[in-house]
N, C-alpha and C. Protein backbone atom coordinates (compact mmCIF):
# COMPACT_ATOMS: atom_id res chain seq x y z
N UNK A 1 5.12 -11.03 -30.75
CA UNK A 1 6.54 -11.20 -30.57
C UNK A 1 6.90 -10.92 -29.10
N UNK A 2 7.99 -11.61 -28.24
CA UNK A 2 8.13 -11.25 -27.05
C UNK A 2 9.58 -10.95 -27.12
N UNK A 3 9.14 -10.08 -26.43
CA UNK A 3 10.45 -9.50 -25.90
C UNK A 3 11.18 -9.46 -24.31
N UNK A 4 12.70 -9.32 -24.10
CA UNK A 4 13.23 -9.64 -23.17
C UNK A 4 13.49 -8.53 -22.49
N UNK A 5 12.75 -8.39 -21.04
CA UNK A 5 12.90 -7.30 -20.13
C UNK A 5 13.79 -7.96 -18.72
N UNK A 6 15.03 -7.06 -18.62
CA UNK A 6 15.11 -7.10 -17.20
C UNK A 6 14.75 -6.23 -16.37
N UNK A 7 14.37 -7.05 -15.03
CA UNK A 7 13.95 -5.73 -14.10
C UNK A 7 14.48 -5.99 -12.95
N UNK A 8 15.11 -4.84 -12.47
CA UNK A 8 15.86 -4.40 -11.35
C UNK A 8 15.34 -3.02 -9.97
N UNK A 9 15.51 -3.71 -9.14
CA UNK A 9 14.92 -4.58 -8.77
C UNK A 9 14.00 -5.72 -8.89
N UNK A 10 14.03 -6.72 -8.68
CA UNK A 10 14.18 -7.54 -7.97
C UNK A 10 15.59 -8.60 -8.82
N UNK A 11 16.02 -8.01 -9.99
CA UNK A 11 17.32 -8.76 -10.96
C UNK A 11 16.17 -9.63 -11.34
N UNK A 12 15.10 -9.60 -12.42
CA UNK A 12 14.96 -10.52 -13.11
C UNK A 12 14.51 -10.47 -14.11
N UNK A 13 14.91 -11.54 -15.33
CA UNK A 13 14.60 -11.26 -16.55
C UNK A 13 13.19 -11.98 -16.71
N UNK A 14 12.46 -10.89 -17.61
CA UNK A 14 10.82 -10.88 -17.84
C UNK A 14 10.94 -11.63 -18.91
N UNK A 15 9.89 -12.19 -20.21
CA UNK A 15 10.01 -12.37 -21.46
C UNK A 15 8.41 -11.64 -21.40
N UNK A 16 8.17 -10.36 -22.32
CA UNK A 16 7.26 -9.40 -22.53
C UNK A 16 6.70 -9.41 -23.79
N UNK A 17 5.71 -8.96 -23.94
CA UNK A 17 4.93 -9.57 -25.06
C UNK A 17 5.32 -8.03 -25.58
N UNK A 18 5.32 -7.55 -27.25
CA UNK A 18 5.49 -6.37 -27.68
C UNK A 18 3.90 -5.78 -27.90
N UNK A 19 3.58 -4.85 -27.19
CA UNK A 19 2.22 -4.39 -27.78
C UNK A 19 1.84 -4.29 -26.20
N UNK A 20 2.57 -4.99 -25.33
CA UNK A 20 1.82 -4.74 -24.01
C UNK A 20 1.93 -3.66 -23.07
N UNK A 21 0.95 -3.29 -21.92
CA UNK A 21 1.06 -2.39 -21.16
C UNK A 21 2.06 -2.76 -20.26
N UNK A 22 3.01 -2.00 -19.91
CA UNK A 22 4.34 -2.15 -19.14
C UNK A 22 3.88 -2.71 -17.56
N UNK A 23 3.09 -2.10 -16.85
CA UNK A 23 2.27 -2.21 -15.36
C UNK A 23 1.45 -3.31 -15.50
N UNK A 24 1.01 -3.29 -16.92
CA UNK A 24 -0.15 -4.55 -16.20
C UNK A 24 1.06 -6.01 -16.32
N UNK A 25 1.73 -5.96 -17.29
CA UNK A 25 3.02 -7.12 -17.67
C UNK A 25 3.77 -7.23 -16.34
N UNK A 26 4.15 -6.16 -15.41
CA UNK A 26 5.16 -6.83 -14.71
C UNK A 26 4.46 -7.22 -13.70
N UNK A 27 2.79 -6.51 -13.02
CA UNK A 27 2.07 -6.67 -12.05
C UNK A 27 1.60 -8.65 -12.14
N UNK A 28 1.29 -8.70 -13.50
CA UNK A 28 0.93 -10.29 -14.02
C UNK A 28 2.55 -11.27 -13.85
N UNK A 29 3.25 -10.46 -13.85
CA UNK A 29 4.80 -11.15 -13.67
C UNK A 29 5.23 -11.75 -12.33
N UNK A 30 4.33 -11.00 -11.32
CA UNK A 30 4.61 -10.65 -10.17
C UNK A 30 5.71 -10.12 -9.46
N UNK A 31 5.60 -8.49 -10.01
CA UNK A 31 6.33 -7.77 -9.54
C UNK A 31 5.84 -6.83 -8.97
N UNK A 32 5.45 -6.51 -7.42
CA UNK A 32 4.82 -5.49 -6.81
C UNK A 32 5.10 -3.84 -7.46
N UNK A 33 4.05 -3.30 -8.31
CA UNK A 33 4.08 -2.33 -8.45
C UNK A 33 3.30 -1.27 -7.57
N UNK A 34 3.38 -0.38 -7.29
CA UNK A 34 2.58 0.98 -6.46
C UNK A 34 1.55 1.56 -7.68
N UNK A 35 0.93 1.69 -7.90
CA UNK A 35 0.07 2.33 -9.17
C UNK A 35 -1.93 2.34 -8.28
N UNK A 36 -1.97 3.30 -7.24
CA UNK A 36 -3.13 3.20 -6.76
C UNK A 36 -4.11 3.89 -7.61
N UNK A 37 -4.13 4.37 -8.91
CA UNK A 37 -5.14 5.08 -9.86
C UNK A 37 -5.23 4.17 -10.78
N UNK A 38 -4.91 3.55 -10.46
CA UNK A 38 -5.16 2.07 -11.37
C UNK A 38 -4.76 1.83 -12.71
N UNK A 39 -3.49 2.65 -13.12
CA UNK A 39 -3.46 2.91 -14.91
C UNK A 39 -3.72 4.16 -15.14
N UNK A 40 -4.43 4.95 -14.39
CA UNK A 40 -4.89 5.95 -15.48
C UNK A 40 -3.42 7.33 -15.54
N UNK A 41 -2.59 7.50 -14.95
CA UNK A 41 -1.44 8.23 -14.83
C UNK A 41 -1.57 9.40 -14.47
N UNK A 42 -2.18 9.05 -13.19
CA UNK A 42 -2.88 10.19 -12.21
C UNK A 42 -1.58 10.26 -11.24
N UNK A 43 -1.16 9.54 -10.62
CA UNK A 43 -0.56 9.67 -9.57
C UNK A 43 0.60 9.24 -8.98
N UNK A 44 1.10 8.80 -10.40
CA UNK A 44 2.98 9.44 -10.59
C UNK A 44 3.40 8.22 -9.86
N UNK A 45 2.93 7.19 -9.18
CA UNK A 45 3.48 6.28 -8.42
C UNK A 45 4.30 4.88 -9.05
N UNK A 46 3.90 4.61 -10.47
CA UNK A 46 4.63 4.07 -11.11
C UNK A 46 5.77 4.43 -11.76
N UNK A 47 6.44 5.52 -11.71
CA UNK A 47 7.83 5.91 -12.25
C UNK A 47 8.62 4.48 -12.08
N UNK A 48 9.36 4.20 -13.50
CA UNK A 48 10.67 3.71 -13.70
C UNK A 48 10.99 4.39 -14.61
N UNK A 49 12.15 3.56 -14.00
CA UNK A 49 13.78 3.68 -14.97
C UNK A 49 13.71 3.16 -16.28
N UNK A 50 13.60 3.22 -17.91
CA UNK A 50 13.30 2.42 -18.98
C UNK A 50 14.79 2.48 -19.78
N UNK A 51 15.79 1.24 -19.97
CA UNK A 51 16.52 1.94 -20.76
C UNK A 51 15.88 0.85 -21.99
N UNK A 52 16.16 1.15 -23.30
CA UNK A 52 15.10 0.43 -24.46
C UNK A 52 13.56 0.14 -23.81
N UNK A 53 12.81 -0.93 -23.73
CA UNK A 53 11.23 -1.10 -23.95
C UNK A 53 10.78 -0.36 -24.37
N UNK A 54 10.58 1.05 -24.29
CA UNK A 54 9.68 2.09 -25.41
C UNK A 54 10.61 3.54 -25.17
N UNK A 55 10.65 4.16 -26.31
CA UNK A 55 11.36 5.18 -26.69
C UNK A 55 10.18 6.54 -26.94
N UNK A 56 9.29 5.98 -26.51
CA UNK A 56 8.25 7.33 -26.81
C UNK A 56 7.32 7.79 -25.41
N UNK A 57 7.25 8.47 -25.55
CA UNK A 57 6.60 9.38 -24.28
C UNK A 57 4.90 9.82 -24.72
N UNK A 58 4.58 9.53 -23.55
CA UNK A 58 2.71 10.22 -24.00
C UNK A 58 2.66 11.36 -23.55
N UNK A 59 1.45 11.82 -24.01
CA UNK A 59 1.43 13.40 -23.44
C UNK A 59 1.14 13.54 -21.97
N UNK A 60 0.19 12.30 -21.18
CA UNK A 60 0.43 12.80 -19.69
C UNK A 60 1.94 12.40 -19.51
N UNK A 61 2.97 11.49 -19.57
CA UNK A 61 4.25 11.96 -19.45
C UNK A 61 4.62 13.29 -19.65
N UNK A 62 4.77 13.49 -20.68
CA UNK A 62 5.46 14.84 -20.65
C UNK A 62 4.64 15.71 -19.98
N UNK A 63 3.52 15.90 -19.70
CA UNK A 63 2.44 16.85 -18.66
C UNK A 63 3.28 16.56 -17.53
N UNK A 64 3.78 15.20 -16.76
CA UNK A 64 3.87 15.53 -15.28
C UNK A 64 5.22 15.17 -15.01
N UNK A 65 5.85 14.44 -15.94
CA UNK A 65 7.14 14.41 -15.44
C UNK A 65 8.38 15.75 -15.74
N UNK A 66 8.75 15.45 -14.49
CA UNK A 66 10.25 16.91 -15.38
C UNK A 66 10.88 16.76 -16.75
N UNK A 67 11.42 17.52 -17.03
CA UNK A 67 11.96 17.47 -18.09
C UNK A 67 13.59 16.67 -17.53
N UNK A 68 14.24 16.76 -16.56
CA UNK A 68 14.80 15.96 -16.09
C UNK A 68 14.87 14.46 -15.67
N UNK A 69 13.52 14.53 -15.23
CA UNK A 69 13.42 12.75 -15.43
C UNK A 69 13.08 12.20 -17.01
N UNK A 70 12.85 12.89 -17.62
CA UNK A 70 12.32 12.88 -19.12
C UNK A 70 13.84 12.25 -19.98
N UNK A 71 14.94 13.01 -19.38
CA UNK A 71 16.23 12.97 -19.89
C UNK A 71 16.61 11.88 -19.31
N UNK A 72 16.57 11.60 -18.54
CA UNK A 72 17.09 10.32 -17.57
C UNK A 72 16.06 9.27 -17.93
N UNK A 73 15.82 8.88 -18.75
CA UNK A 73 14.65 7.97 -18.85
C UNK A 73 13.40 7.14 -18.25
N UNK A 74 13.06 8.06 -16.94
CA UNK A 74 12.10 7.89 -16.19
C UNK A 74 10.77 8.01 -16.97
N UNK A 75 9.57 7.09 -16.85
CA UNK A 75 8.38 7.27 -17.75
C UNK A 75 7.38 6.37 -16.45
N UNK A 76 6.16 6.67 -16.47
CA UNK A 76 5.39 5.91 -15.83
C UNK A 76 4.67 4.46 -16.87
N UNK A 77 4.98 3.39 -16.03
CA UNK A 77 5.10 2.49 -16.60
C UNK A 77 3.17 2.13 -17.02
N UNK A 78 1.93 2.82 -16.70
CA UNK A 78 1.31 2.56 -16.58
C UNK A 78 0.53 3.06 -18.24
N UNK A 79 1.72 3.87 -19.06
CA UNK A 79 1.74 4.80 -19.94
C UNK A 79 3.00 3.95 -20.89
N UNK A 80 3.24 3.33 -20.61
CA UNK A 80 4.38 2.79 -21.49
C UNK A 80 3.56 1.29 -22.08
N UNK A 81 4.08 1.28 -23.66
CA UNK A 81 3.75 0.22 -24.32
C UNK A 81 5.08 -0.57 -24.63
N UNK A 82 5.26 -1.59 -24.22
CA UNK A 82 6.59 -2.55 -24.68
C UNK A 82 6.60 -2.67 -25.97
N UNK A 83 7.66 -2.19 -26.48
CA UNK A 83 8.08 -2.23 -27.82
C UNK A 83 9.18 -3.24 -28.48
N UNK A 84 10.28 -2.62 -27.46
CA UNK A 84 11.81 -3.70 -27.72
C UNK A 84 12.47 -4.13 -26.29
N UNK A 85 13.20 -4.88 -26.26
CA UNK A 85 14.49 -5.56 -25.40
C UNK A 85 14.78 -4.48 -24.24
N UNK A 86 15.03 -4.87 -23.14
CA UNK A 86 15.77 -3.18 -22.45
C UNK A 86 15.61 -4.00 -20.63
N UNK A 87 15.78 -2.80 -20.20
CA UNK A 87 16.40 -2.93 -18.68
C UNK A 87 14.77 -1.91 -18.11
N UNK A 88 14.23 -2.39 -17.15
CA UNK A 88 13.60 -1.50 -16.00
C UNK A 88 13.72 -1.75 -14.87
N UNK A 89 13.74 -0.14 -14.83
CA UNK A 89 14.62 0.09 -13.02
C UNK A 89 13.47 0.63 -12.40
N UNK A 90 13.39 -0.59 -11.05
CA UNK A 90 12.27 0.36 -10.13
C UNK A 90 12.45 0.67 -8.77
N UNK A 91 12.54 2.16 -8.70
CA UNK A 91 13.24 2.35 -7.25
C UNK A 91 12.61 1.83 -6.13
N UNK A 92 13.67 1.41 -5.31
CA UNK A 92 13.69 0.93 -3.87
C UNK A 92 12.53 1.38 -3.10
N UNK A 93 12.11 2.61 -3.01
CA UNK A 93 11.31 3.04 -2.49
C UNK A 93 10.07 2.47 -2.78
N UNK A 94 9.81 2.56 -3.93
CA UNK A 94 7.95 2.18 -4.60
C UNK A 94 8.45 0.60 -4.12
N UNK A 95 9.02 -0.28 -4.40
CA UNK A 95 8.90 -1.65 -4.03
C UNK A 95 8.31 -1.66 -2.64
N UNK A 96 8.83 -1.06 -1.78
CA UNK A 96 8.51 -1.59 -0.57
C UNK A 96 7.34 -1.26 -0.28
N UNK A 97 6.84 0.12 -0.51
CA UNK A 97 5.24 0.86 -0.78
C UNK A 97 4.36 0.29 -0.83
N UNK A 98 4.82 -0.54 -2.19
CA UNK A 98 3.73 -1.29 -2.58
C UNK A 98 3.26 -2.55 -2.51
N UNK A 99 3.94 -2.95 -1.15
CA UNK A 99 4.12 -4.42 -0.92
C UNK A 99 2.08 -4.63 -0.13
N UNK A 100 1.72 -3.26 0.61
CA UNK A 100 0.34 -3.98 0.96
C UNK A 100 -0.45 -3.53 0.23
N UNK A 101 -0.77 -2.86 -0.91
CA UNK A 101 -1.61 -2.96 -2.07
C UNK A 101 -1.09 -4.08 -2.93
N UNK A 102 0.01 -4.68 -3.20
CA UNK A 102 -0.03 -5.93 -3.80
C UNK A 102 -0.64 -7.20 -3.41
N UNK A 103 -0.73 -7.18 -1.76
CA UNK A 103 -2.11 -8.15 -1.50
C UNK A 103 -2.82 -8.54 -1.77
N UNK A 104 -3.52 -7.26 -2.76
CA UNK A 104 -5.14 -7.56 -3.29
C UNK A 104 -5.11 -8.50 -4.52
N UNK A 105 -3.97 -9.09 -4.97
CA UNK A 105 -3.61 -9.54 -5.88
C UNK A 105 -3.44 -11.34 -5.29
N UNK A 106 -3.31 -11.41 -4.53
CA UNK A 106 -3.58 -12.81 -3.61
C UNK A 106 -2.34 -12.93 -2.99
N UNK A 107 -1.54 -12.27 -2.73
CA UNK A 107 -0.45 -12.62 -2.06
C UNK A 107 -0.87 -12.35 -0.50
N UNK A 108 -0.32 -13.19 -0.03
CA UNK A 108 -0.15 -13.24 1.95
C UNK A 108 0.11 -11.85 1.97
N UNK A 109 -0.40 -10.79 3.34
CA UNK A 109 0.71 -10.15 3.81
C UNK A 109 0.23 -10.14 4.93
N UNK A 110 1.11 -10.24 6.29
CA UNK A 110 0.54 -10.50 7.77
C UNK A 110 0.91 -8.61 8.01
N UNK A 111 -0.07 -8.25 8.27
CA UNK A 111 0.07 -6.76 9.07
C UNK A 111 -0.07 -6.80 10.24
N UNK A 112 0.63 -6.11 10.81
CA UNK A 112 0.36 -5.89 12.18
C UNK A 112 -0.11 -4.48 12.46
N UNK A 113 -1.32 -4.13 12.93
CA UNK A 113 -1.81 -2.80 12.91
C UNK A 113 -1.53 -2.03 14.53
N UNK A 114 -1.61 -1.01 14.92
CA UNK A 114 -1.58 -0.32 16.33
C UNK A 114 -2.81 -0.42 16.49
N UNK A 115 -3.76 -0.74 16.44
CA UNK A 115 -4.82 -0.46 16.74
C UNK A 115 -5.54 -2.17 16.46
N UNK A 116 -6.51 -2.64 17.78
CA UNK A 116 -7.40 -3.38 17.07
C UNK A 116 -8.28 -3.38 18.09
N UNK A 117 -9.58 -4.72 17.58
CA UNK A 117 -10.78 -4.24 18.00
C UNK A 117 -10.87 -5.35 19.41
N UNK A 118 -11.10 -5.18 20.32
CA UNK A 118 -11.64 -6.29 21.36
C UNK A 118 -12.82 -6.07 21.72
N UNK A 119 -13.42 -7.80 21.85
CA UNK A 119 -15.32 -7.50 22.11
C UNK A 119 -15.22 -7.69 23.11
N UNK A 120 -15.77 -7.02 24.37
CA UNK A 120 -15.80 -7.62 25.66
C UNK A 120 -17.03 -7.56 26.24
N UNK A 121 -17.92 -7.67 27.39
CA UNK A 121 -19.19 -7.42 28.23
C UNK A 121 -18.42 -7.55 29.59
N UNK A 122 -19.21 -5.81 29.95
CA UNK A 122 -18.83 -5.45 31.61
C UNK A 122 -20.01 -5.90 32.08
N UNK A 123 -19.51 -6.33 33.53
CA UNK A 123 -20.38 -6.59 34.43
C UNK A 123 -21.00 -5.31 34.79
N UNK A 124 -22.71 -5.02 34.60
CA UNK A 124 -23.44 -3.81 35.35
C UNK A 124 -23.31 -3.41 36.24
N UNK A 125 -23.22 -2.30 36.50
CA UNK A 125 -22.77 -1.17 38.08
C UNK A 125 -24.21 -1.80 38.91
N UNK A 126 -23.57 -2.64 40.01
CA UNK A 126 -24.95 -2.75 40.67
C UNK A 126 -24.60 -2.43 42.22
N UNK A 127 -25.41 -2.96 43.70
CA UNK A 127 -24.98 -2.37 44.71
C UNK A 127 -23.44 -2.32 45.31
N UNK A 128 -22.93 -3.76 44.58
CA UNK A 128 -21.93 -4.34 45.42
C UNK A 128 -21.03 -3.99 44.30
N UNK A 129 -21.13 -3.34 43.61
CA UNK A 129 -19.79 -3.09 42.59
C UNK A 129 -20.21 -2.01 41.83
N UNK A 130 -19.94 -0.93 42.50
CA UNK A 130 -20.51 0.59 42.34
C UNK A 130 -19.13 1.61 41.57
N UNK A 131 -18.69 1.05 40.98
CA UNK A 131 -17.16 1.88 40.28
C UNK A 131 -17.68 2.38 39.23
N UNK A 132 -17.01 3.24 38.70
CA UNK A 132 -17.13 3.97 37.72
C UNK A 132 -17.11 3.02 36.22
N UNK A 133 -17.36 3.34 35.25
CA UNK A 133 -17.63 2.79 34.02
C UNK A 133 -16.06 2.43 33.37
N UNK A 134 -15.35 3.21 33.18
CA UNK A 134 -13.95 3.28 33.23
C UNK A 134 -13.27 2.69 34.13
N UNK A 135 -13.68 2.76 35.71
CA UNK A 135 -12.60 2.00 35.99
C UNK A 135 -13.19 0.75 35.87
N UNK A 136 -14.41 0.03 35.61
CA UNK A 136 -14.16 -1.35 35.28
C UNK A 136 -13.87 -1.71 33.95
N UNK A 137 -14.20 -1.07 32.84
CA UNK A 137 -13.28 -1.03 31.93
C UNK A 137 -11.94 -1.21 31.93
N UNK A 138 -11.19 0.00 32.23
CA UNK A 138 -9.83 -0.17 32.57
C UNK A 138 -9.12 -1.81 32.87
N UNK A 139 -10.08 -2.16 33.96
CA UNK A 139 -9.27 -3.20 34.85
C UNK A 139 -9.25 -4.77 33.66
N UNK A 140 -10.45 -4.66 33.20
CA UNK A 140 -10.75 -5.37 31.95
C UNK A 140 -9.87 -5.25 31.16
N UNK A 141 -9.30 -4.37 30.24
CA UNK A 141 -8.27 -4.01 29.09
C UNK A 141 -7.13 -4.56 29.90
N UNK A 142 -7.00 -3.71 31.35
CA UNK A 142 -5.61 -4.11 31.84
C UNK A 142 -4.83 -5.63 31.85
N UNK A 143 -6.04 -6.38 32.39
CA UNK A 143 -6.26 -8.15 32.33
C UNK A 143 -5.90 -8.57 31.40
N UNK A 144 -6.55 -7.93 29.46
CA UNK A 144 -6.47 -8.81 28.56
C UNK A 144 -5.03 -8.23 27.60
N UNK A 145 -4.62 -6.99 28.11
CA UNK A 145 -3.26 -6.36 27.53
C UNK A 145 -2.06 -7.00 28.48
N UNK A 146 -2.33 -6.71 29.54
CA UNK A 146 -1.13 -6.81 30.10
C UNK A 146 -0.68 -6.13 30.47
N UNK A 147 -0.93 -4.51 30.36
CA UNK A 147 -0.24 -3.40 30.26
C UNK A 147 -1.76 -2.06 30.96
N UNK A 148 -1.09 -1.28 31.66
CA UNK A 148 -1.91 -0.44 31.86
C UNK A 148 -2.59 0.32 30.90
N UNK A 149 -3.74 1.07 30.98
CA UNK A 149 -4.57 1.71 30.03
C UNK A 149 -4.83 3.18 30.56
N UNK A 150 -4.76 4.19 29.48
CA UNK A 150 -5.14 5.57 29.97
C UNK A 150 -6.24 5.68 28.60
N UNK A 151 -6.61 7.28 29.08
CA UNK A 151 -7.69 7.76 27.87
C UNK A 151 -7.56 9.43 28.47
N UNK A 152 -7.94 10.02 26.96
CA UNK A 152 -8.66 11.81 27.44
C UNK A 152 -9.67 11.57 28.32
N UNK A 153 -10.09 12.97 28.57
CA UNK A 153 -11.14 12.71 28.74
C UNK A 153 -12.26 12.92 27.99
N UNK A 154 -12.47 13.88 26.70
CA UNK A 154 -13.45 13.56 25.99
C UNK A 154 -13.98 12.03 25.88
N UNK A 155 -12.97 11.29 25.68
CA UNK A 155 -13.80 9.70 25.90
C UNK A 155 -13.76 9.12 26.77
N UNK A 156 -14.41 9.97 28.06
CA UNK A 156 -14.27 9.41 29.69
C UNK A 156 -15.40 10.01 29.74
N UNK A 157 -16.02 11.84 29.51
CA UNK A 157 -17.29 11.89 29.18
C UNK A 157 -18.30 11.35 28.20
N UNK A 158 -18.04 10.50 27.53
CA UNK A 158 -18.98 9.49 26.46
C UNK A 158 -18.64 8.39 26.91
N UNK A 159 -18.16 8.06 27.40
CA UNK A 159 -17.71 6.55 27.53
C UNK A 159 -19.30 5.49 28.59
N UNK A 160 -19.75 6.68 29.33
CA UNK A 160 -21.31 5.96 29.78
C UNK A 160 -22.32 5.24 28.90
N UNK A 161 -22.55 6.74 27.90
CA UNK A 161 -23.37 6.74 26.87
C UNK A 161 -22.99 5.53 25.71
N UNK A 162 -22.16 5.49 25.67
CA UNK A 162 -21.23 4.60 24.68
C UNK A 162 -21.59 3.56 24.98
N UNK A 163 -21.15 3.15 25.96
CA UNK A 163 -21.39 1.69 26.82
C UNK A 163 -22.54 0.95 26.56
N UNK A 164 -23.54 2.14 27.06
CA UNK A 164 -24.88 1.69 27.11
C UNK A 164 -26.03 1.75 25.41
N UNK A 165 -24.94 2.01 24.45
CA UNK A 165 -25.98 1.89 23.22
C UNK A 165 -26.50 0.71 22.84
């Protein structure tokens, strides 16, 4: 039998099968959920809002949620079996969370990281170009950034050794 879920965020109505796991239904729905323990209701990251779909609580619910969210109808959805008709609310917060673990699921996501890798080859310290390891480094990064380059010096003393592995 299926049943009719809305979910809010994102405002949309599901049609849910009764008997199903709440997380794996809306994740197959495509609705980015946060749930990095994969189901097992380790790590609290699936909390919603349930008003109807299931009226019963498991025992890791009641183990980790307050008794306040308990009253307010907060349940982890990874622990919830769809039963009947109803509304789920999933806060603002976990949506956005979980937008780059929903990737692995095939969706695009372009990241932009602080950090990435460039391959380069320095020219060898020979008679006529006797500078330090760093500063031809440096001048290299500077060229392909655009932007000046600093470092500690812990990686100004390795940075020979480094070079040369």
């Amino acid at each position: 039998m299926k049943v009719s879920a809305r979910v809010i965020p994102p405002d949309r109505e599901l049609k849910l099968k009764a008997g199903d796991n709440l997380r794996t239904a809306l994740i197959e729905a495509g609705i980015p959920l946060d749930s990095p323990c994969g189901g097992q209701g380790t790590c609290l990251k699936c909390k919603v809002q349930l008003s109807g779909i299931s009226r019963k609580y498991t025992e890791p619910e009641k183990e980790k949620l307050s008794r306040e969210e308990l009253d307010s109808g907060w349940h982890l959805a990874c622990q919830v079996t769809v039963e009947e008709p109803g509304e789920v609310r999933l806060p603002e917060i976990e949506i956005s969370r979980a937008k780059a673990s929903f990737g692995l699921l095939g969706e695009e996501i372009s990241l932009q990281p602080n950090v990435r890798s460039i391959h380069f080859e320095l020219s060898k310290p020979s008679l006529k170009d006797q500078r330090a390891d760093w500063n031809r480094l440096a001048e290299y990064l500077e060229r392909s950034a655009d932007k000046p380059v600093s470092t500690e010096l812990p990686l100004l003393r390795e940075l020979s050794t480094r070079l040369r592995e």
